[in-house]
Protein backbone atom coordinates (compact mmCIF):
# COMPACT_ATOMS: atom_id res chain seq x y z
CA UNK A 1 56.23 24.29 -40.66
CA UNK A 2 56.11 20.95 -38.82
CA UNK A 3 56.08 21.08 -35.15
CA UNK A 4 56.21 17.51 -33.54
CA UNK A 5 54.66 17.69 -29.83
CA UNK A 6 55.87 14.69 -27.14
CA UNK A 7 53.33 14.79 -24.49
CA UNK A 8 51.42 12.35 -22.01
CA UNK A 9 47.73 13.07 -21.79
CA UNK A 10 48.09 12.23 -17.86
CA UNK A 11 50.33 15.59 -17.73
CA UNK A 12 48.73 19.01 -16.80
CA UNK A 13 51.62 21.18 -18.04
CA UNK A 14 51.08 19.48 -21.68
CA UNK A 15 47.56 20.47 -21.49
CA UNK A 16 48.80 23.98 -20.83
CA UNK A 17 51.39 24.14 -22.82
CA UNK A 18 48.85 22.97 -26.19
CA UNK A 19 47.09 25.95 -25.30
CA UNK A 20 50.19 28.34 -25.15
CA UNK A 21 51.44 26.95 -28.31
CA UNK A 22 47.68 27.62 -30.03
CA UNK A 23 48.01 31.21 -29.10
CA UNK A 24 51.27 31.56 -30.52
CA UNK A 25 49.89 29.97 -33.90
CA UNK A 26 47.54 32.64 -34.20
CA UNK A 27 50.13 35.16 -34.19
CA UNK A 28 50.91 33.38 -37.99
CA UNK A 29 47.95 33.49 -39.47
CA UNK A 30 49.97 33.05 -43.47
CA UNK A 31 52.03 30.56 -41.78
CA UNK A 32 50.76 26.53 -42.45
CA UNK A 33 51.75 24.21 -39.39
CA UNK A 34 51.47 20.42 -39.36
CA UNK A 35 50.96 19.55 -35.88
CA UNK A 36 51.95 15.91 -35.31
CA UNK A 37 51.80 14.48 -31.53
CA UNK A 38 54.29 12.04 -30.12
CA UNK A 39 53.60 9.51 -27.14
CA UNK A 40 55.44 9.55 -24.00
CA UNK A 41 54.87 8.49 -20.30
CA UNK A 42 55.38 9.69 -17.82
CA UNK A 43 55.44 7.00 -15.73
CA UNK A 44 54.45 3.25 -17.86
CA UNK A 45 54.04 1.62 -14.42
CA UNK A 46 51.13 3.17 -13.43
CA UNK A 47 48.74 0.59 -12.74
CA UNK A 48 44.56 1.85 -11.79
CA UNK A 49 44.16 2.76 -8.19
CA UNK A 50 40.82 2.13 -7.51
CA UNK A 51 39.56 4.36 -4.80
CA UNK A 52 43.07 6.54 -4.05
CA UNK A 53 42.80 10.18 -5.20
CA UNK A 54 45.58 12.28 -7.61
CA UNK A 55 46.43 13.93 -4.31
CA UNK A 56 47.42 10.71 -2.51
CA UNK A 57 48.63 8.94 -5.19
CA UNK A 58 51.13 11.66 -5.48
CA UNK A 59 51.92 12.23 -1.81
CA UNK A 60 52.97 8.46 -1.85
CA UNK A 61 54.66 8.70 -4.63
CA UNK A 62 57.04 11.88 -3.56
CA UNK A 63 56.88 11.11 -0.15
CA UNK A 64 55.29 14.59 1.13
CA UNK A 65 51.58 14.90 2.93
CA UNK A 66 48.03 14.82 1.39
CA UNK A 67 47.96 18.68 2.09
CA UNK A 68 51.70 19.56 0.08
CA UNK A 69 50.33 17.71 -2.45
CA UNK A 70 47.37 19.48 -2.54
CA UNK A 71 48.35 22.71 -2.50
CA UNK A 72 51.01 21.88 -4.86
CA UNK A 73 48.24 21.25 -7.40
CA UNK A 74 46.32 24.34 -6.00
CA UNK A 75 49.57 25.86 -8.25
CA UNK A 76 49.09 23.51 -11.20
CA UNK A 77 45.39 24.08 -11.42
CA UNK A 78 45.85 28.56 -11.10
CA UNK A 79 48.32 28.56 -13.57
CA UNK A 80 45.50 26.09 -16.43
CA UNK A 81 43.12 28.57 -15.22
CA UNK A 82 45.15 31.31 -16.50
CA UNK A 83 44.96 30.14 -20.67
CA UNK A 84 41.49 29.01 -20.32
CA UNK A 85 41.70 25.60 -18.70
CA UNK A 86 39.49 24.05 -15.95
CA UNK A 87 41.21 21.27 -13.83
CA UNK A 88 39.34 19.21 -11.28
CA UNK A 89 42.13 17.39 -9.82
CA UNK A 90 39.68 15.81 -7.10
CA UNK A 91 37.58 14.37 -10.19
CA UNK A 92 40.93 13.10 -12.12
CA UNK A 93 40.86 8.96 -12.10
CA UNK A 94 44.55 7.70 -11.97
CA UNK A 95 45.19 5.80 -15.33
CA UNK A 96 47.72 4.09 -17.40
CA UNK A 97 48.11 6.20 -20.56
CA UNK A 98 49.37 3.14 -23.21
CA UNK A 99 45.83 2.62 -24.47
CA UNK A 100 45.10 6.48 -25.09
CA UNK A 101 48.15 6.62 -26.69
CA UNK A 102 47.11 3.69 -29.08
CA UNK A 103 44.14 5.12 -29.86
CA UNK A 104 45.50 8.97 -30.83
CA UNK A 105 48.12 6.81 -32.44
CA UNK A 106 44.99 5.62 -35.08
CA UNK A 107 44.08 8.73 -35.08
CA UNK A 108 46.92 9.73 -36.36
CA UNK A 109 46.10 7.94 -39.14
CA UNK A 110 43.04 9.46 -40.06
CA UNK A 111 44.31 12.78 -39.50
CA UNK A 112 42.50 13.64 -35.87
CA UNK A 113 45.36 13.37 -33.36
CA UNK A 114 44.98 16.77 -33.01
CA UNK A 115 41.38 16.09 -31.87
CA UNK A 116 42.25 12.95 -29.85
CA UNK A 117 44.18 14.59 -27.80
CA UNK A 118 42.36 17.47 -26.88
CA UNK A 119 39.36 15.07 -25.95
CA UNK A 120 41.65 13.04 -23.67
CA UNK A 121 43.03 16.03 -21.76
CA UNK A 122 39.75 17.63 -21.53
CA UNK A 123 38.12 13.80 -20.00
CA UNK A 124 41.00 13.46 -17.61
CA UNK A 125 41.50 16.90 -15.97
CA UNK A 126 38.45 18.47 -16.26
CA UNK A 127 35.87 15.55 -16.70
CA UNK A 128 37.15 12.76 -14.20
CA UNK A 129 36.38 10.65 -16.68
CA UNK A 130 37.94 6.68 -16.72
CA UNK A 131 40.72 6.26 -18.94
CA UNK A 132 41.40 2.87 -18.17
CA UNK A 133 37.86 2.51 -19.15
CA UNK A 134 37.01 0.58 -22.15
CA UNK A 135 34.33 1.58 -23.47
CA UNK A 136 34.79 5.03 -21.87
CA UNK A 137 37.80 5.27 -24.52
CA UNK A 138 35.29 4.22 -27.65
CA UNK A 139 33.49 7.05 -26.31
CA UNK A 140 35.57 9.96 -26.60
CA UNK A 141 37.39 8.53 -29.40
CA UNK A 142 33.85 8.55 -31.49
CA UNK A 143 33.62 11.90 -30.53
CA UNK A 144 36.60 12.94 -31.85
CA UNK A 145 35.40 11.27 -35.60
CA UNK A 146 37.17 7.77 -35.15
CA UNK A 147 34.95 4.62 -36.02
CA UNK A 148 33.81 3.07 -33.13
CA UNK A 149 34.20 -0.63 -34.74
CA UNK A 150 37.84 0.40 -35.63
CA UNK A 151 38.36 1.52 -32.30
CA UNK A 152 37.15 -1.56 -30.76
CA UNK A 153 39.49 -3.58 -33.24
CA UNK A 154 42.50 -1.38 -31.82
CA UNK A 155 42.01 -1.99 -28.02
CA UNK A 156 41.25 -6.20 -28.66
CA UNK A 157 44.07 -6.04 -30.23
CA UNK A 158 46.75 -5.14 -27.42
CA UNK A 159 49.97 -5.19 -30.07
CA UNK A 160 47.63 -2.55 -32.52
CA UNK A 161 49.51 0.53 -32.84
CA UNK A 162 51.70 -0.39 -29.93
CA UNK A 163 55.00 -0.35 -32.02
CA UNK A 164 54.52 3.14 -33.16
CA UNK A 165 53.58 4.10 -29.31
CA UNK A 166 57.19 2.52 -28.37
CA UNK A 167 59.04 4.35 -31.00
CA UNK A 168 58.19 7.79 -30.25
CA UNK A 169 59.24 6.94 -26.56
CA UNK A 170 62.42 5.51 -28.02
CA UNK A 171 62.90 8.68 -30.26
CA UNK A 172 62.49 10.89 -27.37
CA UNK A 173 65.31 9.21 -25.63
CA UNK A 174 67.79 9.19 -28.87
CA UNK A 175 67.35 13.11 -28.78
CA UNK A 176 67.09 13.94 -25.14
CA UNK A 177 63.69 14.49 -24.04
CA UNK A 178 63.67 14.80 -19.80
CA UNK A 179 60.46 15.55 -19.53
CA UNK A 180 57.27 16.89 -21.41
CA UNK A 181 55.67 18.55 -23.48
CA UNK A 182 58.97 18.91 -25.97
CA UNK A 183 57.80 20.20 -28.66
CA UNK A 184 60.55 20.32 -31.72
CA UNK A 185 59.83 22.76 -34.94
CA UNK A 186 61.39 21.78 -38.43
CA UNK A 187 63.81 19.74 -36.58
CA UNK A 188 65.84 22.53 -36.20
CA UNK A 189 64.84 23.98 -32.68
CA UNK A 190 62.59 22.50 -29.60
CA UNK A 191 61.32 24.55 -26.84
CA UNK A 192 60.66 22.14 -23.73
CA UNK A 193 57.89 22.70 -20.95
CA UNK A 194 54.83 24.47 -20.69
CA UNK A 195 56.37 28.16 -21.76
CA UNK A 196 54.81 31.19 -22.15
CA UNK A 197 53.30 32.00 -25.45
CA UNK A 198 55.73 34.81 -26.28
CA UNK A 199 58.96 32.02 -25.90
CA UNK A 200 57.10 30.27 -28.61
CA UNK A 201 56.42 32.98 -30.99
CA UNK A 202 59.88 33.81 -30.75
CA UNK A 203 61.12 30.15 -31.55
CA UNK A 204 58.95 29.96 -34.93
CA UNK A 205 60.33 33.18 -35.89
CA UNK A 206 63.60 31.52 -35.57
CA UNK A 207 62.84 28.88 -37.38
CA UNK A 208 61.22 30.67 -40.31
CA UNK A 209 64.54 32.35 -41.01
């Protein structure tokens, strides 16, 4: 079974839902799944906001106060918590996602997107790591088995890998994607947000039929 994931590694709820759909998975253990991830953003604007915290950026940008902001992600960070997931929105470095996505887009091709992303998600909302960082990016992408030359050649390169980011985007649009994670199983049902683990379960028994 194929499952095709659109998700933005600046989202929490994609985070979460990766780790609700893993728990489902395990409730298949004869089943084989190809897991392939699809860009999106969330917001392609985004540009670094050097010294301005999640919780203001997103005050500003919803037009509420530092303190609904931060209890709204009081909510976010309970509900990571609750599959296993440690969020440190106070750490979290505001970042433009295109060059992340270029790089899990070469992974891709050497079979770690899988791994790519989980390092991303893991650097940006628990780590605070700098994902508009350079060589913060060759980093974590070494760690998740990429070359780091290769890597280096990708982010010179600005066009690298930048078609294939656009066409998932564009892909998402032709078939209705609002908001992420989508995720879409044998092209023949999607289940959209962060759901619980059972909604999922349920959905790849429907599609085994």
């Amino acid at each position: 079974m194929k499952i095709e994931i659109w998700s933005d590694i600046m989202c929490p709820f994609c985070y979460i839902g990766k780790r609700q759909l893993e728990s489902a998975l395990e409730e298949f253990p004869n089943e084989e799944f190809e897991i392939e991830w699809k860009s999106f953003q969330l917001d392609p604007t985004i540009t670094p906001q050097s010294g301005k915290d999640v919780y203001t950026f997103l005050a500003e940008r919803k037009g509420i106060s530092v303190e609904q902001s931060i209890e709204m992600h009081k909510g976010v960070v309970e509900r990571a918590k609750s599959v296993g997931l440690d969020y440190h929105f106070d750490k979290a470095i505001i970042s433009n996602s295109l060059e992340a996505h270029r790089i899990i887009q070469f992974a891709k091709t050497k079979k770690l997107g899988s791994e790519m992303e989980e390092i991303f998600f893991k650097a940006y909302f628990t780590e605070g790591r700098d994902l508009n960082d350079g060589p913060t990016l060759i980093e974590l992408a070494v760690k998740a088995g990429l070359d780091q030359n290769q890597v280096l050649e990708v982010l010179k390169d600005e066009n690298l890998f930048l078609n294939e980011v656009q066409n998932d985007i564009t892909e998402a649009q032709q078939i209705g994607v609002q908001g992420v994670p989508f995720f879409v199983f044998d092209r023949k049902y999607a289940v959209s947000g962060a759901q619980p683990v059972e909604s999922f379960v349920q959905t790849i028994r429907e599609t085994q039929k």
